[in-house]
PDB file of N, CA and C in Angstrom:
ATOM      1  N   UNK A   1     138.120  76.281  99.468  1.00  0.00           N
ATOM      2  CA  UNK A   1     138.313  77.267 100.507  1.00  0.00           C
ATOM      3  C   UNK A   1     137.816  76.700 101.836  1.00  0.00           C
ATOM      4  N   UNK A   2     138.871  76.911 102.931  1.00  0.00           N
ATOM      5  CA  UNK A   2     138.237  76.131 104.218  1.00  0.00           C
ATOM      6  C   UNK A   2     137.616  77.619 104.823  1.00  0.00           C
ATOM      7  N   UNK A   3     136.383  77.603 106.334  1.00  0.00           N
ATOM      8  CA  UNK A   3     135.732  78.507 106.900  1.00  0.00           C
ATOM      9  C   UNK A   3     136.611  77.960 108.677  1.00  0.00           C
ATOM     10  N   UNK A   4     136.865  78.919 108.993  1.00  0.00           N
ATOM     11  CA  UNK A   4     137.672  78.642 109.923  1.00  0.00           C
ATOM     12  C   UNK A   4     137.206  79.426 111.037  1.00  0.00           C
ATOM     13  N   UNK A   5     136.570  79.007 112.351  1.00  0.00           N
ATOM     14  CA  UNK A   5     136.322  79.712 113.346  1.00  0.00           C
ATOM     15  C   UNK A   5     136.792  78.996 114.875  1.00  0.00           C
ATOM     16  N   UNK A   6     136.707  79.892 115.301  1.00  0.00           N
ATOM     17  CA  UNK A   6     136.572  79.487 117.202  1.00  0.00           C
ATOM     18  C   UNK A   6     135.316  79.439 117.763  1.00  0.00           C
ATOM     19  N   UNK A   7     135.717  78.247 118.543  1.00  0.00           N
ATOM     20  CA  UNK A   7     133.963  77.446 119.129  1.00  0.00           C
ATOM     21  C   UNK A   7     134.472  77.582 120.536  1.00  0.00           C
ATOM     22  N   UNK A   8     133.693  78.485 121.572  1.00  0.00           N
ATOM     23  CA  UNK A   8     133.741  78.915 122.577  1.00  0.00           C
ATOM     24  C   UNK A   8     132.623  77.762 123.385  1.00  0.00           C
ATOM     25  N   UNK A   9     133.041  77.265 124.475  1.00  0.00           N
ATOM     26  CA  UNK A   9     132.274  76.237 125.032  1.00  0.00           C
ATOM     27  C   UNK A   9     132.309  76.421 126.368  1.00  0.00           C
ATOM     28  N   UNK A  10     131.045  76.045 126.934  1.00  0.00           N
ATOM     29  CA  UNK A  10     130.442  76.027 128.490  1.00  0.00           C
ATOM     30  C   UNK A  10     130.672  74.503 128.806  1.00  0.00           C
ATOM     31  N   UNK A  11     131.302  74.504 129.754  1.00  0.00           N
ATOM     32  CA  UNK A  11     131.065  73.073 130.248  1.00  0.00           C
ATOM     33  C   UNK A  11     130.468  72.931 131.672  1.00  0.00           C
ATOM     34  N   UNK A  12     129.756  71.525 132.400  1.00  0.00           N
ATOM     35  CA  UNK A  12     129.044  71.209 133.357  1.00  0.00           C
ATOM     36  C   UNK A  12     130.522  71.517 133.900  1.00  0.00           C
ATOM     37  N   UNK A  13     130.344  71.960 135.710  1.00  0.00           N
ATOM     38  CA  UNK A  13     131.465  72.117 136.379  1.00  0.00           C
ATOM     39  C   UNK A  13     132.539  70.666 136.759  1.00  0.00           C
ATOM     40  N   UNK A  14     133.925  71.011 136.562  1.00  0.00           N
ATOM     41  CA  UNK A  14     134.550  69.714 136.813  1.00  0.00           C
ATOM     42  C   UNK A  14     134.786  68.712 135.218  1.00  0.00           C
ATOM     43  N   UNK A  15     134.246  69.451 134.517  1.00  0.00           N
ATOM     44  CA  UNK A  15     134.307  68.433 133.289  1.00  0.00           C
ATOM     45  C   UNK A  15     134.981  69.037 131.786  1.00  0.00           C
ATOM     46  N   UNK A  16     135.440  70.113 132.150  1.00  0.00           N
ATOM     47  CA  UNK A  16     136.667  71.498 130.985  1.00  0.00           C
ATOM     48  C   UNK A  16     137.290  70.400 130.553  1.00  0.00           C
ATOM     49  N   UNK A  17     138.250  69.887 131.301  1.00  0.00           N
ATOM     50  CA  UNK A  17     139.251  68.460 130.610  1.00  0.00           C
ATOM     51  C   UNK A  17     138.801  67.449 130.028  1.00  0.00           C
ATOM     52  N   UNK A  18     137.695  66.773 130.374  1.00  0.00           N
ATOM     53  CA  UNK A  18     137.231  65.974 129.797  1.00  0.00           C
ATOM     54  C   UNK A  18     136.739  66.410 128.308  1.00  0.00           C
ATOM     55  N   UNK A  19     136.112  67.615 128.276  1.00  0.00           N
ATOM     56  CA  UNK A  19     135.739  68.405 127.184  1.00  0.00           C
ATOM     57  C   UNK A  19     136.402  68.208 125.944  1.00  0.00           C
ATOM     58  N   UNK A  20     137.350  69.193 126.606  1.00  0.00           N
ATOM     59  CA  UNK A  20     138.479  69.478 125.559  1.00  0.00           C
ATOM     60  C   UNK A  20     139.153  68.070 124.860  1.00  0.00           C
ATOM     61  N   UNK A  21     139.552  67.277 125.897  1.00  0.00           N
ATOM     62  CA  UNK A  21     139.835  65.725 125.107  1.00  0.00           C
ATOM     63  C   UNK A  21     138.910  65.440 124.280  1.00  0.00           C
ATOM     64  N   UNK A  22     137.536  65.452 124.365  1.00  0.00           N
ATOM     65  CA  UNK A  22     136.581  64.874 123.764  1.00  0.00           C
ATOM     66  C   UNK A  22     136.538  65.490 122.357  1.00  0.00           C
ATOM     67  N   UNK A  23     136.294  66.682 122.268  1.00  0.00           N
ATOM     68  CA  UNK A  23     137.112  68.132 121.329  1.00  0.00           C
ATOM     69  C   UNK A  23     137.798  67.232 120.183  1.00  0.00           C
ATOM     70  N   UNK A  24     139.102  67.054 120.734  1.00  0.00           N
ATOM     71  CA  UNK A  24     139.548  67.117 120.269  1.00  0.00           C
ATOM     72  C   UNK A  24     140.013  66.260 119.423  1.00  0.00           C
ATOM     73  N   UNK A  25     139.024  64.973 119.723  1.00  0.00           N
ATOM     74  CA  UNK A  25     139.013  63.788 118.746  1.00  0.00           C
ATOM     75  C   UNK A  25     138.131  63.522 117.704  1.00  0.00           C
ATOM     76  N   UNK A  26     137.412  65.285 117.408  1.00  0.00           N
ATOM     77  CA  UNK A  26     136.407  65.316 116.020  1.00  0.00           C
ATOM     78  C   UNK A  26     137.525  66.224 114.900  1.00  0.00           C
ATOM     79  N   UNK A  27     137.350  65.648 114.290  1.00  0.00           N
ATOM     80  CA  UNK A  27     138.521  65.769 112.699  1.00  0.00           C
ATOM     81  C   UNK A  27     138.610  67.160 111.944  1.00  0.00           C
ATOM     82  N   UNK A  28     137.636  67.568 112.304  1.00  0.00           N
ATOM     83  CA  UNK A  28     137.541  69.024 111.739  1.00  0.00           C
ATOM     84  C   UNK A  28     138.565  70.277 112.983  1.00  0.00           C
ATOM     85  N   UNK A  29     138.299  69.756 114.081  1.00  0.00           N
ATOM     86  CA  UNK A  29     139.145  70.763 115.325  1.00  0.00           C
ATOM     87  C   UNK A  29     140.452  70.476 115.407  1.00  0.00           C
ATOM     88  N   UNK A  30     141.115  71.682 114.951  1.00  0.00           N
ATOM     89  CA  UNK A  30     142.558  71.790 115.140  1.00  0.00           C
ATOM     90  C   UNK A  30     143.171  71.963 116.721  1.00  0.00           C
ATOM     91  N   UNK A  31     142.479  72.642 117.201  1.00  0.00           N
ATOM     92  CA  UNK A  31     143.022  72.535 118.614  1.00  0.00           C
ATOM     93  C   UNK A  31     141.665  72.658 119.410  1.00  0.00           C
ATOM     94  N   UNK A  32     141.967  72.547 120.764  1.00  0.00           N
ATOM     95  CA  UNK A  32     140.975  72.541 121.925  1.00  0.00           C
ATOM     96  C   UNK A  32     141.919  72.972 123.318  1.00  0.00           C
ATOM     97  N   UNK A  33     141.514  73.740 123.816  1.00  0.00           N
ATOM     98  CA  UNK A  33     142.293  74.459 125.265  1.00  0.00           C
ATOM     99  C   UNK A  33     141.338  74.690 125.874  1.00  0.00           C
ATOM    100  N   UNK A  34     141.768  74.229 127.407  1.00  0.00           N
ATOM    101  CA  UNK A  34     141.179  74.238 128.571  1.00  0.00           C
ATOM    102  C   UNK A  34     141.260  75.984 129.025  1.00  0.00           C
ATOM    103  N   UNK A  35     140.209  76.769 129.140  1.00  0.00           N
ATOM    104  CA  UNK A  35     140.758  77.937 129.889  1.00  0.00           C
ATOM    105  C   UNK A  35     139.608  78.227 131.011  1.00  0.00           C
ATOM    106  N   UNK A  36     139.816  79.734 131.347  1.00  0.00           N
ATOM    107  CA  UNK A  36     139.334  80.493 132.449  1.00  0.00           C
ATOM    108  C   UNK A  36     138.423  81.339 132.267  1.00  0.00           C
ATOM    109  N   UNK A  37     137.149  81.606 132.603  1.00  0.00           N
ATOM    110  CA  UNK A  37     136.604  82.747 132.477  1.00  0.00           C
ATOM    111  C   UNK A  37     135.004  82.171 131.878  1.00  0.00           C
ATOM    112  N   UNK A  38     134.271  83.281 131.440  1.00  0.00           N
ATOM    113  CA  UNK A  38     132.994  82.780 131.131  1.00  0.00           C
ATOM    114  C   UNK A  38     132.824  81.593 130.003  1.00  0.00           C
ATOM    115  N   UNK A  39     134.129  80.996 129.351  1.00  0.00           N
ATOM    116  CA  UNK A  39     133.711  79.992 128.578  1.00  0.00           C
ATOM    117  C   UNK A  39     134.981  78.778 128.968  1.00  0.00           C
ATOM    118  N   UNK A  40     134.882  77.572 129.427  1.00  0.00           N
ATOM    119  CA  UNK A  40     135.539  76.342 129.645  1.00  0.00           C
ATOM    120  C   UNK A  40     136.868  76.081 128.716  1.00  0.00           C
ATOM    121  N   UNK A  41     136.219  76.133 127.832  1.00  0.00           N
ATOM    122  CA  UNK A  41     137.023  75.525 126.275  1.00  0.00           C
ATOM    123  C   UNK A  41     136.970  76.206 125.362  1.00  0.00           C
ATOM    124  N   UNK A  42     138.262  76.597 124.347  1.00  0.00           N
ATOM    125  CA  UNK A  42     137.999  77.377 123.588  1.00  0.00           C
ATOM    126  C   UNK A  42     138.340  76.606 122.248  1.00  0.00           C
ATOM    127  N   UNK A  43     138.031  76.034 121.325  1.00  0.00           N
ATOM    128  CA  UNK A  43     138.419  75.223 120.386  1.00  0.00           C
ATOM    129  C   UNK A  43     138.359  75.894 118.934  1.00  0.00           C
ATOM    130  N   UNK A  44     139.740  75.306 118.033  1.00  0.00           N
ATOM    131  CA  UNK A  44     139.673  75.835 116.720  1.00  0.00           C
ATOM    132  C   UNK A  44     139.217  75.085 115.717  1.00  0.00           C
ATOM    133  N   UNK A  45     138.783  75.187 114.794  1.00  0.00           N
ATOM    134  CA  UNK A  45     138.203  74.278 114.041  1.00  0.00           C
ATOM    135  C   UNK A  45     138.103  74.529 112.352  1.00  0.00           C
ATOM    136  N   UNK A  46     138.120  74.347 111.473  1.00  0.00           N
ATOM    137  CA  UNK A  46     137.823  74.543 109.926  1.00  0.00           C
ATOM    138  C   UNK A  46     136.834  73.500 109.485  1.00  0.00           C
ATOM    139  N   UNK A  47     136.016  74.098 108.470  1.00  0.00           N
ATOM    140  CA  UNK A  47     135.494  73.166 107.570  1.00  0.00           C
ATOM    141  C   UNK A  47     135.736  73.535 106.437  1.00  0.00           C
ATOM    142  N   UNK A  48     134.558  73.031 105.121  1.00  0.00           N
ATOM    143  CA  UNK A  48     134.752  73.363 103.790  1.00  0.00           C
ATOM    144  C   UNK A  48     133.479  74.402 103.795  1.00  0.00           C
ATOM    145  N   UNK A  49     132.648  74.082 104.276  1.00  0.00           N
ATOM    146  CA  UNK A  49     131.521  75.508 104.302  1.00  0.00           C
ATOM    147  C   UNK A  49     131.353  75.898 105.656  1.00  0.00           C
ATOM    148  N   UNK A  50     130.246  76.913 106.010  1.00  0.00           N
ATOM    149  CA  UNK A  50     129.363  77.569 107.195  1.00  0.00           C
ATOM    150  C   UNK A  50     128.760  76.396 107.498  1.00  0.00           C
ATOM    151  N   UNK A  51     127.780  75.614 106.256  1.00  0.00           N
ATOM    152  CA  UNK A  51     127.121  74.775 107.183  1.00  0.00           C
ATOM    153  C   UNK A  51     127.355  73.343 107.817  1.00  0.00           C
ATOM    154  N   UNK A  52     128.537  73.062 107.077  1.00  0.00           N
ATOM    155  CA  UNK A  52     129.374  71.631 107.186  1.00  0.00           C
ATOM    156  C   UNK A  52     130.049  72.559 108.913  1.00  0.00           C
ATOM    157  N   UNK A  53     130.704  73.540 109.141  1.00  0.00           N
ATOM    158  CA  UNK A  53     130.668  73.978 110.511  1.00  0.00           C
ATOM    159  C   UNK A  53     129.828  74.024 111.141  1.00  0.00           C
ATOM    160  N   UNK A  54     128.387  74.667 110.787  1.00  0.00           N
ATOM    161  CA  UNK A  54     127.227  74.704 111.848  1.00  0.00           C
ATOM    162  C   UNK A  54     127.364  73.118 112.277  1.00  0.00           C
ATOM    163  N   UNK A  55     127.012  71.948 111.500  1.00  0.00           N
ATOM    164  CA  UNK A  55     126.924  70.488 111.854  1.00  0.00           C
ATOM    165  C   UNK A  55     127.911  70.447 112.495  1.00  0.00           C
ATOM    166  N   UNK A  56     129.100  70.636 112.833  1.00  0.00           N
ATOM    167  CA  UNK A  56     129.860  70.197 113.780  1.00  0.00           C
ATOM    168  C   UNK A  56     129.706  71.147 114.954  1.00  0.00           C
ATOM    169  N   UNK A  57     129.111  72.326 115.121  1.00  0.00           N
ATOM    170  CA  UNK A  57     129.173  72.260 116.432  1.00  0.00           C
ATOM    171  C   UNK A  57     127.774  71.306 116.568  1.00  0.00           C
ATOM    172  N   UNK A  58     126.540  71.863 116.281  1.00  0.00           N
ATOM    173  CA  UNK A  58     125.346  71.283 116.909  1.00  0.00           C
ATOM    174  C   UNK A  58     125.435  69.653 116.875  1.00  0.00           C
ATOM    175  N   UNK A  59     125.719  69.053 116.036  1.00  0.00           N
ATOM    176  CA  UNK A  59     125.714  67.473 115.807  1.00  0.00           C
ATOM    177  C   UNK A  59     127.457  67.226 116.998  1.00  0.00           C
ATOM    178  N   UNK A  60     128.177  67.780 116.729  1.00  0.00           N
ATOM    179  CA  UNK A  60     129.483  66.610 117.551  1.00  0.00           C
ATOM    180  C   UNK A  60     129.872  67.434 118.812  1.00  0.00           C
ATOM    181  N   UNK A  61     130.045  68.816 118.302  1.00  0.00           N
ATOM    182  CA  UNK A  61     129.964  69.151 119.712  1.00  0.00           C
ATOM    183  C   UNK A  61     129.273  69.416 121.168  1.00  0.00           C
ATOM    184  N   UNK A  62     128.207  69.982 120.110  1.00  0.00           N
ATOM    185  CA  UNK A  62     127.003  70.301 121.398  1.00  0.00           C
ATOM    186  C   UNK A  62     126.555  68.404 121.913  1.00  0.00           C
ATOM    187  N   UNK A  63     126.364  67.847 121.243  1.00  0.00           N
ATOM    188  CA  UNK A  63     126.223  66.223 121.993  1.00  0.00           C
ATOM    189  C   UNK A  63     126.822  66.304 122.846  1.00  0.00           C
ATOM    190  N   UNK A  64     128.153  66.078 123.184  1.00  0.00           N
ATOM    191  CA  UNK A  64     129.307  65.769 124.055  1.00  0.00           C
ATOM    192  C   UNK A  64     129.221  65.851 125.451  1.00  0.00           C
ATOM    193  N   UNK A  65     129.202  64.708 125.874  1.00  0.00           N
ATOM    194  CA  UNK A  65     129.148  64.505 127.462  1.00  0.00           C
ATOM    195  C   UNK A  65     129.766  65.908 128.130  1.00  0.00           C
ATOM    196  N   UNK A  66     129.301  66.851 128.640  1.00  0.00           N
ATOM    197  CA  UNK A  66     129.545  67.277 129.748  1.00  0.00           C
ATOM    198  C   UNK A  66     129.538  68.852 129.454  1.00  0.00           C
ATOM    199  N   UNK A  67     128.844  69.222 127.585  1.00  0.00           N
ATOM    200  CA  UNK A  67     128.765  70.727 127.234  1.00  0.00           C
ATOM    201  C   UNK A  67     127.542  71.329 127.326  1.00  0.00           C
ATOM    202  N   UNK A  68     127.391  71.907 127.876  1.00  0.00           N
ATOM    203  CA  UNK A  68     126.394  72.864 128.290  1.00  0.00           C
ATOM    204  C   UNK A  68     125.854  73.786 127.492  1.00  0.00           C
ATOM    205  N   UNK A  69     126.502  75.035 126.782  1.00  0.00           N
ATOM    206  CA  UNK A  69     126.724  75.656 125.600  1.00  0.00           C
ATOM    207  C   UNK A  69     127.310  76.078 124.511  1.00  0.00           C
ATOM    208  N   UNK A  70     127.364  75.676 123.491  1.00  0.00           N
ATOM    209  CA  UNK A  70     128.268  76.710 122.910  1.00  0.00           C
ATOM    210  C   UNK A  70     128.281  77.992 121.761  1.00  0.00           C
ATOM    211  N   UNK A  71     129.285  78.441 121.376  1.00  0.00           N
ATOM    212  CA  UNK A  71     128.956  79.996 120.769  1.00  0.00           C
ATOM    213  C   UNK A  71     130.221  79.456 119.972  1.00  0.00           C
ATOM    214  N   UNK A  72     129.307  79.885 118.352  1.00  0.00           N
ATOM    215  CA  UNK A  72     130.542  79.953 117.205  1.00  0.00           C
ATOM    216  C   UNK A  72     131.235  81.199 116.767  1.00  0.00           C
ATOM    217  N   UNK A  73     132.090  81.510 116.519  1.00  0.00           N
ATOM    218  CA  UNK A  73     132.899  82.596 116.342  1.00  0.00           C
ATOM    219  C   UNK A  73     133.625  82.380 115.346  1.00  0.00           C
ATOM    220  N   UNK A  74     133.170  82.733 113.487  1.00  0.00           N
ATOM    221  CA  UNK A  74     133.958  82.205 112.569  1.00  0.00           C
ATOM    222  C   UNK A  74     134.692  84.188 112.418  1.00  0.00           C
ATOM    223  N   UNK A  75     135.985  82.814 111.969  1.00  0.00           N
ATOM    224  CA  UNK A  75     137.111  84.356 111.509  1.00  0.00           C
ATOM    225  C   UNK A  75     137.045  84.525 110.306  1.00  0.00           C
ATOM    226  N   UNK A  76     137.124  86.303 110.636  1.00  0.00           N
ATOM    227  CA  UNK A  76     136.614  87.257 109.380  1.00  0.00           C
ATOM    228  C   UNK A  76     138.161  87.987 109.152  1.00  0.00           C
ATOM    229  N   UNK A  77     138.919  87.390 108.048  1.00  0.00           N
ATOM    230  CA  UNK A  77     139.933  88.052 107.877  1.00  0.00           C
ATOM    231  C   UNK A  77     140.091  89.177 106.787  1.00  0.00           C
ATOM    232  N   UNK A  78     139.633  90.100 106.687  1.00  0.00           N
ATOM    233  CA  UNK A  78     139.756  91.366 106.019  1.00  0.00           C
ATOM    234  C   UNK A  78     140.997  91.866 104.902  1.00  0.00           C
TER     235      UNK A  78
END
């Protein structure tokens, strides 16, 4: 069973694009989009557990030249 959420990301100003490229070359993120509003980047992502996801944001994403914060948002499909 994969855990599948959206990783909402802050980026330093001027650096959303760079982000999202960066995003989007860790193996677990299906997509990465540049947007508007209180979060830079909004990226999709799956793993095989919660915590094999927690490690990818804190270990690959939160590293990443130019992210500031981010907030996980796993989907709860009912």
């Amino acid at each position: 069973m994969t855990v599948n959420a959206y990783i909402l990301i802050q980026a330093e100003v001027g650096s959303a694009a760079d982000v999202a490229t960066a995003v989007r070359q860790i193996d677990e993120i299906e997509s990465a989009e540049v947007t508007m509003g209180p979060y830079d980047v909004i990226a999709r992502a799956g793993a095989s557990d919660m915590d094999r996801l927690g490690g990818i944001v804190v270990n690959a994403v939160g590293n990443l030249s130019g992210v500031e914060r981010t907030l996980l948002c796993p989907i709860v499909n009912l």
